[in-house]
N, C-alpha and C. Protein backbone atom coordinates (compact mmCIF):
# COMPACT_ATOMS: atom_id res chain seq x y z
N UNK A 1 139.27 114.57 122.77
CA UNK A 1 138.65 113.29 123.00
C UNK A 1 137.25 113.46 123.59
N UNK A 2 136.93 114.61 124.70
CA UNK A 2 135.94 114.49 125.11
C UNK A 2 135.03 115.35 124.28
N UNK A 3 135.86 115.81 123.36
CA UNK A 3 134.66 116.90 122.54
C UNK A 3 134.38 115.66 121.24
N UNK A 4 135.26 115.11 121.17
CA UNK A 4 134.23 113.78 119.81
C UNK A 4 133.06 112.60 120.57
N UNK A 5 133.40 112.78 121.90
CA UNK A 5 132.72 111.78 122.74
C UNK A 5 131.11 112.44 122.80
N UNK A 6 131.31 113.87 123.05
CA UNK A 6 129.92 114.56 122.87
C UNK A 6 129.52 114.64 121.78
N UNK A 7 129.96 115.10 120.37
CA UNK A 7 129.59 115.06 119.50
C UNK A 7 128.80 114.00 118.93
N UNK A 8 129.91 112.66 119.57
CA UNK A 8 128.64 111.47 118.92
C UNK A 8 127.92 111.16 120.13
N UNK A 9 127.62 111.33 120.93
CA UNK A 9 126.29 111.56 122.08
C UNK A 9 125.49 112.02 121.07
N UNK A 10 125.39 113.54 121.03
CA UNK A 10 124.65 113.93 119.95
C UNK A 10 124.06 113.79 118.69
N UNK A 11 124.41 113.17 118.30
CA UNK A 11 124.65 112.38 116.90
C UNK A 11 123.69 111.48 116.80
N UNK A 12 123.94 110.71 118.42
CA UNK A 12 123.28 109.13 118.43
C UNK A 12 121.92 109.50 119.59
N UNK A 13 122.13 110.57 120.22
CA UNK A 13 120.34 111.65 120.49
C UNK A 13 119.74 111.80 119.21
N UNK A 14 119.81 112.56 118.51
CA UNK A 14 119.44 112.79 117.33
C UNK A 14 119.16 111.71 116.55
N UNK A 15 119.62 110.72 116.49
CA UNK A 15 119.57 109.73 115.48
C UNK A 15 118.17 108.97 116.34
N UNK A 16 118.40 108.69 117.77
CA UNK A 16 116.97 108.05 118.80
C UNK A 16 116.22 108.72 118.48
N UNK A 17 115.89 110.44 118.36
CA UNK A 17 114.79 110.84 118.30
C UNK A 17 114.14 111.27 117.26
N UNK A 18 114.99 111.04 115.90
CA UNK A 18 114.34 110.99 114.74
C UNK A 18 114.02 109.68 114.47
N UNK A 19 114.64 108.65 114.93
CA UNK A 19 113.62 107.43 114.39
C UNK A 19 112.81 107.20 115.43
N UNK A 20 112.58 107.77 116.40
CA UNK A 20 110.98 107.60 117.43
C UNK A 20 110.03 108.39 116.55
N UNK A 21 110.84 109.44 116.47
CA UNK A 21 109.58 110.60 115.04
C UNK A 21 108.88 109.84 114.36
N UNK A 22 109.66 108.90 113.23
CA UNK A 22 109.96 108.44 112.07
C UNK A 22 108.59 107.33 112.46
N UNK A 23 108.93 106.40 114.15
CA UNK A 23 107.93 105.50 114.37
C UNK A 23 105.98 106.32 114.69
N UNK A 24 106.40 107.46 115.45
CA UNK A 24 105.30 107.88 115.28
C UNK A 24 104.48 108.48 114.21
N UNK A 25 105.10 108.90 113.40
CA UNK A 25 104.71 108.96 111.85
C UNK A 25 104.11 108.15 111.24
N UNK A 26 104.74 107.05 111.40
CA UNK A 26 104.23 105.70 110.78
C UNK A 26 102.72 105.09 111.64
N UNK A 27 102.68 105.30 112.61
CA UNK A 27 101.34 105.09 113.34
C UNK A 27 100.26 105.74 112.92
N UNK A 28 100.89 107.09 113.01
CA UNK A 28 99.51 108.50 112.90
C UNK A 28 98.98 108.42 111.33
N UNK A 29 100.13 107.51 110.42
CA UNK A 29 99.61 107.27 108.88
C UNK A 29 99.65 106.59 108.17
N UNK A 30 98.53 105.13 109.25
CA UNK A 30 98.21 103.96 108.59
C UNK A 30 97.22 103.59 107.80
N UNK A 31 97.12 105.02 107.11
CA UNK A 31 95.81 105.10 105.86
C UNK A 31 96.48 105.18 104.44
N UNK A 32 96.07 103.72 103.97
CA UNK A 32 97.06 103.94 102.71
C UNK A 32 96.05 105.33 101.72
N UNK A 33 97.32 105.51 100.73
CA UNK A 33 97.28 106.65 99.89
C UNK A 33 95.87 106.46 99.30
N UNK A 34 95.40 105.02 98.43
CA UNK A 34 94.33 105.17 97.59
C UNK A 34 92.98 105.49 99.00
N UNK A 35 93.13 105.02 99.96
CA UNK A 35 91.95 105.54 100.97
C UNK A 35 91.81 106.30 101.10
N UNK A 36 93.32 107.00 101.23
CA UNK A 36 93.13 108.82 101.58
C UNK A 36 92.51 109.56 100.35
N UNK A 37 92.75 108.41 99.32
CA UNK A 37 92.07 109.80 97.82
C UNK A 37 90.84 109.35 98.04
N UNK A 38 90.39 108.54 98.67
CA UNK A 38 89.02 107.68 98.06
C UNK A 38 88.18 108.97 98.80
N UNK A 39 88.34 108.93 100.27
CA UNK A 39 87.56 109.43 101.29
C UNK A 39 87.61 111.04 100.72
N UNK A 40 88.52 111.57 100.09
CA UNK A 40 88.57 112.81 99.99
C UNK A 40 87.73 113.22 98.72
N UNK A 41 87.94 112.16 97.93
CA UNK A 41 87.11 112.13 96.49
C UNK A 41 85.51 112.27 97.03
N UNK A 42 84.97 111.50 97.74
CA UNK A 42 83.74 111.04 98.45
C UNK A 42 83.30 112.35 99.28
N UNK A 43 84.25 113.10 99.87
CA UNK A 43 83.63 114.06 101.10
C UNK A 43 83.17 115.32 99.59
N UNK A 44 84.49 115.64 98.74
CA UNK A 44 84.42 116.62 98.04
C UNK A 44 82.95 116.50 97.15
N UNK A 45 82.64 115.23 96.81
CA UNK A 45 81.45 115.05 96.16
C UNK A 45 80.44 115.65 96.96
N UNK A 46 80.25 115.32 98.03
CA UNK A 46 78.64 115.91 98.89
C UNK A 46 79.49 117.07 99.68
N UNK A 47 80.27 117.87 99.38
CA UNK A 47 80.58 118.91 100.04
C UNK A 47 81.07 120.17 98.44
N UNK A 48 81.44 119.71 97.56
CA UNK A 48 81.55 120.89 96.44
C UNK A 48 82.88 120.36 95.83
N UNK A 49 83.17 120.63 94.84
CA UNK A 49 84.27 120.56 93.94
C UNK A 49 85.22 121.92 94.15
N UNK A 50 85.80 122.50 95.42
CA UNK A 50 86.82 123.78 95.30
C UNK A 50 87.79 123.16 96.02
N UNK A 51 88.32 124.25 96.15
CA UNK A 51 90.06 124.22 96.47
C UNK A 51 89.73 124.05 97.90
N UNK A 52 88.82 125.15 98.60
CA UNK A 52 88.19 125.24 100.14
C UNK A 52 87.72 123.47 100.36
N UNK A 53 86.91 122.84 99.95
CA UNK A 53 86.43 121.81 100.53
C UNK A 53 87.43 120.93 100.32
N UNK A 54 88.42 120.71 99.30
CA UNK A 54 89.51 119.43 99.31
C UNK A 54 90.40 119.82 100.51
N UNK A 55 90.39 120.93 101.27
CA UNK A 55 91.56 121.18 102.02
C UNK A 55 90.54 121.00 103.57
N UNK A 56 89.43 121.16 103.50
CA UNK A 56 88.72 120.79 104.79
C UNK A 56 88.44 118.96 104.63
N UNK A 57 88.02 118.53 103.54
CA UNK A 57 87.79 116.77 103.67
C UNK A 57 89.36 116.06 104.11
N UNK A 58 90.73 116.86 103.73
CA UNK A 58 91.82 116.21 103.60
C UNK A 58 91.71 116.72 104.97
N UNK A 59 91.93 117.92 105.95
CA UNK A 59 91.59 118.07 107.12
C UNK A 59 91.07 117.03 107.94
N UNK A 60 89.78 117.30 107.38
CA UNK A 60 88.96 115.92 108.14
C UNK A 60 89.37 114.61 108.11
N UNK A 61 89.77 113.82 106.91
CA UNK A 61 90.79 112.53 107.02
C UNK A 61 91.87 112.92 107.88
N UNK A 62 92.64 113.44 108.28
CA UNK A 62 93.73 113.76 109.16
C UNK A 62 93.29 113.53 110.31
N UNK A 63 92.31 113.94 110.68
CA UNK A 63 91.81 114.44 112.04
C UNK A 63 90.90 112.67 112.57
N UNK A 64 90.47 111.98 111.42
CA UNK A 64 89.82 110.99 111.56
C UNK A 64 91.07 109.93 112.22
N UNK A 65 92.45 109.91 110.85
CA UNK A 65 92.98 108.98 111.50
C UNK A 65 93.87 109.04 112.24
N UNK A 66 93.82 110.45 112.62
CA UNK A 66 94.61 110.36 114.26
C UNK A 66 93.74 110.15 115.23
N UNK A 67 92.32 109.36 115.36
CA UNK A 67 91.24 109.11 115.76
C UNK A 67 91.46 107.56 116.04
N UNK A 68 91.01 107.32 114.88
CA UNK A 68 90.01 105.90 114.33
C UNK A 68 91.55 105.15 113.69
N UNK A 69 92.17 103.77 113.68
CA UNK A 69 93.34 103.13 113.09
C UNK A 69 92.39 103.20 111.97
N UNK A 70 93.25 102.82 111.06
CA UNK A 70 92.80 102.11 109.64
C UNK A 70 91.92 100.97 110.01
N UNK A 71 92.11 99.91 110.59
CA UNK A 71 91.84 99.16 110.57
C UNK A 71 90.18 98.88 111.03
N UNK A 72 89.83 99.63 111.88
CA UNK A 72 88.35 99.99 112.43
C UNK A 72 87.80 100.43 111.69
N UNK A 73 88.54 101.72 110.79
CA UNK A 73 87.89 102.43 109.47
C UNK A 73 87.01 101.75 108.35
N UNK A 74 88.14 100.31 108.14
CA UNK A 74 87.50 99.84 107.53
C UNK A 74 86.28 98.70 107.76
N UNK A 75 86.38 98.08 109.14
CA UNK A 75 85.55 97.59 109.77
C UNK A 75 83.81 98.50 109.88
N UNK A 76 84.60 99.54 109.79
CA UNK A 76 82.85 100.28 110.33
C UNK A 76 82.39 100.35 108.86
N UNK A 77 83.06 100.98 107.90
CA UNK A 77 83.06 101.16 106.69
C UNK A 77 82.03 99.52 105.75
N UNK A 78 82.77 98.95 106.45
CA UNK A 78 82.43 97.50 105.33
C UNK A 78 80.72 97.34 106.22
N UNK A 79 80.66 97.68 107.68
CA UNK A 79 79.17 97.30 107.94
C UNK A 79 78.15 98.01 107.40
N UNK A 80 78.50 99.74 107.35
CA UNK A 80 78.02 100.30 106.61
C UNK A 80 77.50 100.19 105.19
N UNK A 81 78.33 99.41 104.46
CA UNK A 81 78.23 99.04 103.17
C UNK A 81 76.97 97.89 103.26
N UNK A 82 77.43 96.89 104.27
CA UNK A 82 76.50 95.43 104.19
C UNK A 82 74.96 95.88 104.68
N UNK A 83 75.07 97.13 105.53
CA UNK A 83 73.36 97.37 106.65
C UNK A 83 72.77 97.94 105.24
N UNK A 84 73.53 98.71 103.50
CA UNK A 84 72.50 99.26 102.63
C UNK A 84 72.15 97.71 102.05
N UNK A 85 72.52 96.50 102.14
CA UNK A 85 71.53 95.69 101.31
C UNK A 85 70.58 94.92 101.85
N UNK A 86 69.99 94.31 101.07
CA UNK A 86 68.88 93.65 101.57
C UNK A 86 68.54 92.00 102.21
N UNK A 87 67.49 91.63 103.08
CA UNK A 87 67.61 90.15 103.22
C UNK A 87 68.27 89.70 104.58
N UNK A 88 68.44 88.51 104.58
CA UNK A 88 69.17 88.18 106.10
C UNK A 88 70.43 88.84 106.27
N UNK A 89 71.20 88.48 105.45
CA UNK A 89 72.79 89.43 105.79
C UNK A 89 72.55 90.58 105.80
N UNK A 90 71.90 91.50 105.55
CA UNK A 90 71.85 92.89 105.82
C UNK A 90 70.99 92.70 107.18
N UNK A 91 70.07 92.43 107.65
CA UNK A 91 69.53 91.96 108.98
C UNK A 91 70.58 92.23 109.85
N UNK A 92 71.69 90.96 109.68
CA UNK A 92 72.49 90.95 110.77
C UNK A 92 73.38 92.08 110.80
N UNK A 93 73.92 92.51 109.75
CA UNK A 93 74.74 93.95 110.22
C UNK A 93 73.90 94.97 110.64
N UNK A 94 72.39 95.15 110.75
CA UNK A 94 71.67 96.22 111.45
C UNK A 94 71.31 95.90 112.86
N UNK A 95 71.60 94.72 113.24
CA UNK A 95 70.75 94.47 114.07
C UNK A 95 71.62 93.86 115.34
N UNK A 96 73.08 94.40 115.06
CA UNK A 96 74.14 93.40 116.14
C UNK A 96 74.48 94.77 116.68
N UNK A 97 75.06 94.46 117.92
CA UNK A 97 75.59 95.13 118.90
C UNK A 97 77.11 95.86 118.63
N UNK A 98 77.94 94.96 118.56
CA UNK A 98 79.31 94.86 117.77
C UNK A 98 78.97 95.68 116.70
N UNK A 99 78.15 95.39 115.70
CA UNK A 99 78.34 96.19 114.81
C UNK A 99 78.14 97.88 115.10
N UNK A 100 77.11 97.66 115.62
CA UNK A 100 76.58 99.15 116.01
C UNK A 100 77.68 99.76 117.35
N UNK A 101 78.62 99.41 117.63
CA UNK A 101 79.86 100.12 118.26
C UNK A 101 80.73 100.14 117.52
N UNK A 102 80.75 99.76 116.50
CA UNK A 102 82.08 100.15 115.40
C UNK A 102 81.35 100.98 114.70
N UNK A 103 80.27 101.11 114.45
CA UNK A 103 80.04 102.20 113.27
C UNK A 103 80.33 103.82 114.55
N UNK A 104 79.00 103.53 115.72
CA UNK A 104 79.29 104.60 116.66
C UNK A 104 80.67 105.51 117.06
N UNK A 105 81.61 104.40 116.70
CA UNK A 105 83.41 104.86 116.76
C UNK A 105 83.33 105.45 115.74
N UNK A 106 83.00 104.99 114.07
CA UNK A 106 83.40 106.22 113.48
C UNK A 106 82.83 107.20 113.32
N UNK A 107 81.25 107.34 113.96
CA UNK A 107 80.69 108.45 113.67
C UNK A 107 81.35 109.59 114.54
N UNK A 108 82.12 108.91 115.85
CA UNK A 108 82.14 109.93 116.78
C UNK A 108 83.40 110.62 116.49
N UNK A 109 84.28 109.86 115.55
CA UNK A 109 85.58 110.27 115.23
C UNK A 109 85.72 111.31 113.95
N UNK A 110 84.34 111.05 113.39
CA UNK A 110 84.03 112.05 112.23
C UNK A 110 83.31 113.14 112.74
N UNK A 111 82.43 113.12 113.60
CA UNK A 111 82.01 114.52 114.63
C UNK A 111 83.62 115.40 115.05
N UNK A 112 84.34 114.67 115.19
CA UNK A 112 85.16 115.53 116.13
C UNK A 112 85.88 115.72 114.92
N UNK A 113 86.16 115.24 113.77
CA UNK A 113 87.10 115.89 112.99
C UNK A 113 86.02 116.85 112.19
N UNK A 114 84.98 117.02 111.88
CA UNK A 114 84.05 117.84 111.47
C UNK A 114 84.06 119.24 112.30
N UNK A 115 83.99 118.87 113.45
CA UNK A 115 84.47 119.92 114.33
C UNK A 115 85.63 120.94 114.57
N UNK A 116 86.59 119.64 114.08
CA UNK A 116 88.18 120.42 114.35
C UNK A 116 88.42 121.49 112.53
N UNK A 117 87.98 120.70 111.42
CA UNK A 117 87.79 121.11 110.31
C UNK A 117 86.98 122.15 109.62
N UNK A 118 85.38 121.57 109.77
CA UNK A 118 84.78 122.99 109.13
C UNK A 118 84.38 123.52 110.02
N UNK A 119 84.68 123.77 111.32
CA UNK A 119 84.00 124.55 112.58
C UNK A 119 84.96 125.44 113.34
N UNK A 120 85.73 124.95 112.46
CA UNK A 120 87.05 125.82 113.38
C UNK A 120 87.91 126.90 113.14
């Protein structure tokens, strides 16, 4: 009796700490799939077409979004996009505060995965 009583102790340890895993997993990889190809497609372009640079840009996405959520990613991402055009709306994404601390987040989150990746 007391050896089935431990067994499912164990059982139901195991079972808590694979779905805490399971939840932190799910945090550390809230970059959907087509982002993850996009960014990797994008780094490999201004970094070379080999086997070496897809395994340092996929590096570097790793390292970003255990950084930066998705969700900022794409925030900094979309100002970036709006500060290349022209006219009043491009004005305001160069010229705001807010904006220029979300882009600063991802630059600093791409320094450090640049770091952890091709420097290391």
């Amino acid at each position: 009796m007391i050896r089935k009583l431990a067994e499912r102790g164990a059982l139901a340890a195991l079972a808590l700490s694979l779905s805490a895993v399971a939840g932190w997993a799910a945090d550390e990889n809230d970059y959907p799939t087509d982002a993850r190809v996009d960014y990797v497609f994008g780094c490999m372009a201004a970094n070379g077409q080999t086997r070496e640079s897809m395994q340092r840009c996929s590096c570097s996405l790793d390292q970003l979004a255990a950084i930066l959520p998705y969700d900022k990613y794409v925030q900094a991402s979309t100002v970036l996009s709006m500060r290349q055009g022209i006219g009043n709306r491009a004005n305001e994404f160069k010229s705001t505060k807010i904006f220029d601390d979300k882009v600063a987040d991802l630059r600093r989150a791409q320094a450090e995965a640049e770091i952890r990746c091709y420097r290391g």
